[in-house]
PDB file of N, CA and C in Angstrom:
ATOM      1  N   UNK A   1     167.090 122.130 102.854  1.00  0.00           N
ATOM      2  CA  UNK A   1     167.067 122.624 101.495  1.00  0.00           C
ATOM      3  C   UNK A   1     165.811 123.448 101.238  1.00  0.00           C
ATOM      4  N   UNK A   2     164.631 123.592 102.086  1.00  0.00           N
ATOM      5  CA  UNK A   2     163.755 123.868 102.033  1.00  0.00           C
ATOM      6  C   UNK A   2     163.597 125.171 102.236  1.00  0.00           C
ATOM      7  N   UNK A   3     164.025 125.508 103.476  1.00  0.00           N
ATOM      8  CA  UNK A   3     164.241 126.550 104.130  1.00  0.00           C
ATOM      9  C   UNK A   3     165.491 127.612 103.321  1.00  0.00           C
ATOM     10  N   UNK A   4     166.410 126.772 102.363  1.00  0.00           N
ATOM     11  CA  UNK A   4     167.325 127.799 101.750  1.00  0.00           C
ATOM     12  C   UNK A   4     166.616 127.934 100.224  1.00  0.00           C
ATOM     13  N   UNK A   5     165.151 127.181 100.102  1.00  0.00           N
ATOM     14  CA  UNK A   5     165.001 128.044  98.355  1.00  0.00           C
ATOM     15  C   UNK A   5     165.412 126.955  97.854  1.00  0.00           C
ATOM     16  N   UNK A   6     166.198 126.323  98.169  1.00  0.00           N
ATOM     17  CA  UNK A   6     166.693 125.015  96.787  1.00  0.00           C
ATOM     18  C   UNK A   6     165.586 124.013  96.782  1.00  0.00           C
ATOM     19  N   UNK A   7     164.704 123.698  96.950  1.00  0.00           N
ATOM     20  CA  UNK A   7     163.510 122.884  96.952  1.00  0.00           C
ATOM     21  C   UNK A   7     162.117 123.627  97.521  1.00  0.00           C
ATOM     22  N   UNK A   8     161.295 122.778  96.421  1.00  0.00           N
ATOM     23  CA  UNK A   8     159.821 123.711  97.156  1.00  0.00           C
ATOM     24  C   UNK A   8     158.794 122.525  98.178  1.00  0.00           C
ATOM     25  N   UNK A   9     158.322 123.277  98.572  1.00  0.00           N
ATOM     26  CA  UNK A   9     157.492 122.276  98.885  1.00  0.00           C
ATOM     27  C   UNK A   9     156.419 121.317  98.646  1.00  0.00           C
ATOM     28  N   UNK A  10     156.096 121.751  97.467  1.00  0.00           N
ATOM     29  CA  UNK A  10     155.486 120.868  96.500  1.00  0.00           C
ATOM     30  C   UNK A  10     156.287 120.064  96.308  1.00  0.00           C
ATOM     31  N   UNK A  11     157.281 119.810  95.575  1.00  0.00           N
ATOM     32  CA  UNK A  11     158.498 118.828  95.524  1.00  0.00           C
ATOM     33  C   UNK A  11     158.621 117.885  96.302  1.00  0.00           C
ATOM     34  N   UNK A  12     158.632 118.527  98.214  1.00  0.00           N
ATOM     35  CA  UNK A  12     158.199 117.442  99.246  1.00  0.00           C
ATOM     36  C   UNK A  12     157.589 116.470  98.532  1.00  0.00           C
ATOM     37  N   UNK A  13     156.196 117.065  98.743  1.00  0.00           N
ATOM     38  CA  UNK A  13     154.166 116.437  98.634  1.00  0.00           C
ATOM     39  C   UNK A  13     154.707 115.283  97.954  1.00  0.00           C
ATOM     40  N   UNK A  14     155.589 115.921  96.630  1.00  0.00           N
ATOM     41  CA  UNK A  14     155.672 114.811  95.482  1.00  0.00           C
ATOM     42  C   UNK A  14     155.792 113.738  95.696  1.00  0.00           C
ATOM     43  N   UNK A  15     156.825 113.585  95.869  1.00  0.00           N
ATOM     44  CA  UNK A  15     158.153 112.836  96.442  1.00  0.00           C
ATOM     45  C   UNK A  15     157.396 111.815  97.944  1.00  0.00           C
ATOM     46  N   UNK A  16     156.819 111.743  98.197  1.00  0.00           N
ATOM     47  CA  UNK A  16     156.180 111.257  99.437  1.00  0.00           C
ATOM     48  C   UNK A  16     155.110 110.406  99.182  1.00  0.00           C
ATOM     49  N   UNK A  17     154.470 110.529  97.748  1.00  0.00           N
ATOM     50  CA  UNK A  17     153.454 109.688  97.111  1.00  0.00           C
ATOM     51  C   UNK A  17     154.339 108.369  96.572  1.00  0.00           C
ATOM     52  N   UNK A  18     153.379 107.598  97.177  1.00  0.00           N
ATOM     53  CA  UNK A  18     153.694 106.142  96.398  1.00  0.00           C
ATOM     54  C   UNK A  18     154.269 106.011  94.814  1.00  0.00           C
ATOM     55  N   UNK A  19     153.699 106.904  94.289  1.00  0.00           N
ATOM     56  CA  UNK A  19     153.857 106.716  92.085  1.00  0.00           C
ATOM     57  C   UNK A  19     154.692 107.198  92.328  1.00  0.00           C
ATOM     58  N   UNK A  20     155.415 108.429  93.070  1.00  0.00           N
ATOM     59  CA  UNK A  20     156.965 109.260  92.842  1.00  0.00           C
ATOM     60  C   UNK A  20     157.773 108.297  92.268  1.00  0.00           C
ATOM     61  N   UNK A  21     158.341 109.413  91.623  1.00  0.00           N
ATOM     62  CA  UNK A  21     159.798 108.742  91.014  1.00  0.00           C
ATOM     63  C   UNK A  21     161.203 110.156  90.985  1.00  0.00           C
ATOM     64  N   UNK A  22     160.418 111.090  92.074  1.00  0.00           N
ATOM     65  CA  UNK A  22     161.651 112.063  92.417  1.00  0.00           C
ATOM     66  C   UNK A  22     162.297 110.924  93.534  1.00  0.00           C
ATOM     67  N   UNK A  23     163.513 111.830  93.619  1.00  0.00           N
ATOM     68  CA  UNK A  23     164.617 110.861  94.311  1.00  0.00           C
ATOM     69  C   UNK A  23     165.369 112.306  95.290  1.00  0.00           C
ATOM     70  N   UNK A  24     164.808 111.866  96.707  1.00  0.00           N
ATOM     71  CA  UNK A  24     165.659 113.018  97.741  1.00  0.00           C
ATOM     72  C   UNK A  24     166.856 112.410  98.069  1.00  0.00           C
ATOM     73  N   UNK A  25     167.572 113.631  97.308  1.00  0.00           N
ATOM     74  CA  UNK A  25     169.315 113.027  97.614  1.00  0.00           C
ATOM     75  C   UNK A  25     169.733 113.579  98.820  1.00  0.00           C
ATOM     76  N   UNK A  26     168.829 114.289  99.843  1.00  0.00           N
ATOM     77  CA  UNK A  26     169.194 114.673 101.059  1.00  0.00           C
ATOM     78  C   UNK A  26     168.795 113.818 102.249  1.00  0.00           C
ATOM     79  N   UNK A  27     169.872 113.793 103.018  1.00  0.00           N
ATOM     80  CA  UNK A  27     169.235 112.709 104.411  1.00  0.00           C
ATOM     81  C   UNK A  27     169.961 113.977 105.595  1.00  0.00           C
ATOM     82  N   UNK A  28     168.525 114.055 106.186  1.00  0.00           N
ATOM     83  CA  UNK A  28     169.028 115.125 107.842  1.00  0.00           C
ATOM     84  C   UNK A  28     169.856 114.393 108.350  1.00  0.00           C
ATOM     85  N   UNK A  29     170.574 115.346 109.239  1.00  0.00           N
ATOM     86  CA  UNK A  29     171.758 114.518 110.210  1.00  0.00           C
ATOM     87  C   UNK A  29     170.719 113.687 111.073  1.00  0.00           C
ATOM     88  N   UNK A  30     171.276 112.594 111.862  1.00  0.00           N
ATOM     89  CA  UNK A  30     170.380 111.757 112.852  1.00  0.00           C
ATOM     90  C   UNK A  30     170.881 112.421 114.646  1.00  0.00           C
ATOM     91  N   UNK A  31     171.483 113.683 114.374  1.00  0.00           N
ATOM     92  CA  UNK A  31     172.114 113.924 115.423  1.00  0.00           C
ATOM     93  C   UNK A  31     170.774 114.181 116.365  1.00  0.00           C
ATOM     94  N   UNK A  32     170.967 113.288 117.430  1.00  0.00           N
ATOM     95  CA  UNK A  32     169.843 113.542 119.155  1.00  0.00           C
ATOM     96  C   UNK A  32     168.645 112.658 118.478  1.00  0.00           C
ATOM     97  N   UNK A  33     168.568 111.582 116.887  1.00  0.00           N
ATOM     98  CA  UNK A  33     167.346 111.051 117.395  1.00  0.00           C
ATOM     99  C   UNK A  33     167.656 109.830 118.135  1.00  0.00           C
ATOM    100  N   UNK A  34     166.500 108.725 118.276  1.00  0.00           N
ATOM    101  CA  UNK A  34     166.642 107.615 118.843  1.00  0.00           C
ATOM    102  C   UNK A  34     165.403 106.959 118.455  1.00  0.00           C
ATOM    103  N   UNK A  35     165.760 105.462 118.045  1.00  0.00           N
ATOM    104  CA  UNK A  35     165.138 104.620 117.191  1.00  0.00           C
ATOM    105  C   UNK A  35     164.006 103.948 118.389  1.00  0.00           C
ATOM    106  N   UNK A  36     162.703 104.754 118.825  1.00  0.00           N
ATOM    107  CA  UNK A  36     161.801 103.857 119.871  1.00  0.00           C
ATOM    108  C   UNK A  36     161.124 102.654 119.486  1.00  0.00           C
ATOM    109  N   UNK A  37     160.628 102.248 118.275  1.00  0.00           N
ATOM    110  CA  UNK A  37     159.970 101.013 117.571  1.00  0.00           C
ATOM    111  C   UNK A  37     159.904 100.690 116.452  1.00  0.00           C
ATOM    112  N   UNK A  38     159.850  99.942 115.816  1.00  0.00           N
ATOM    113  CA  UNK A  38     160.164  99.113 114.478  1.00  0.00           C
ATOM    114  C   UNK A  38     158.478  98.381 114.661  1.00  0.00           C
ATOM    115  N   UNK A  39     157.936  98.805 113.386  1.00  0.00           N
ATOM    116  CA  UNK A  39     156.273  97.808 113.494  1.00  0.00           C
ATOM    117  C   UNK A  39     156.963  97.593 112.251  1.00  0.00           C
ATOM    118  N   UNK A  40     156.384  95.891 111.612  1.00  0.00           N
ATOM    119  CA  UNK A  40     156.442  95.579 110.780  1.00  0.00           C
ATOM    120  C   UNK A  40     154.451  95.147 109.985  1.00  0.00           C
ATOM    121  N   UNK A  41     154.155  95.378 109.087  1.00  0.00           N
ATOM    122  CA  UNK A  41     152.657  94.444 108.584  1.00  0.00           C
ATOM    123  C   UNK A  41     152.446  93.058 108.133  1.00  0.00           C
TER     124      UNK A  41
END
């Protein structure tokens, strides 16, 4: 969405901070990843 203009990148930044309360209704395809580790704290 980034790359087509429909979101800026500030919007990212936002959205990535703890206080956000934007909501990314986009999820990338998972096509070719692979899940190497899970850490928990």
């Amino acid at each position: 969405k980034l790359g087509r203009g429909e979101i800026s990148l500030d919007y990212i930044r936002q959205s990535l901070k703890p206080e956000s309360t934007e909501v990314m209704d986009y999820i990338a395809p998972a096509s070719g990843l692979i899940l190497n580790k899970i850490e928990f704290d």
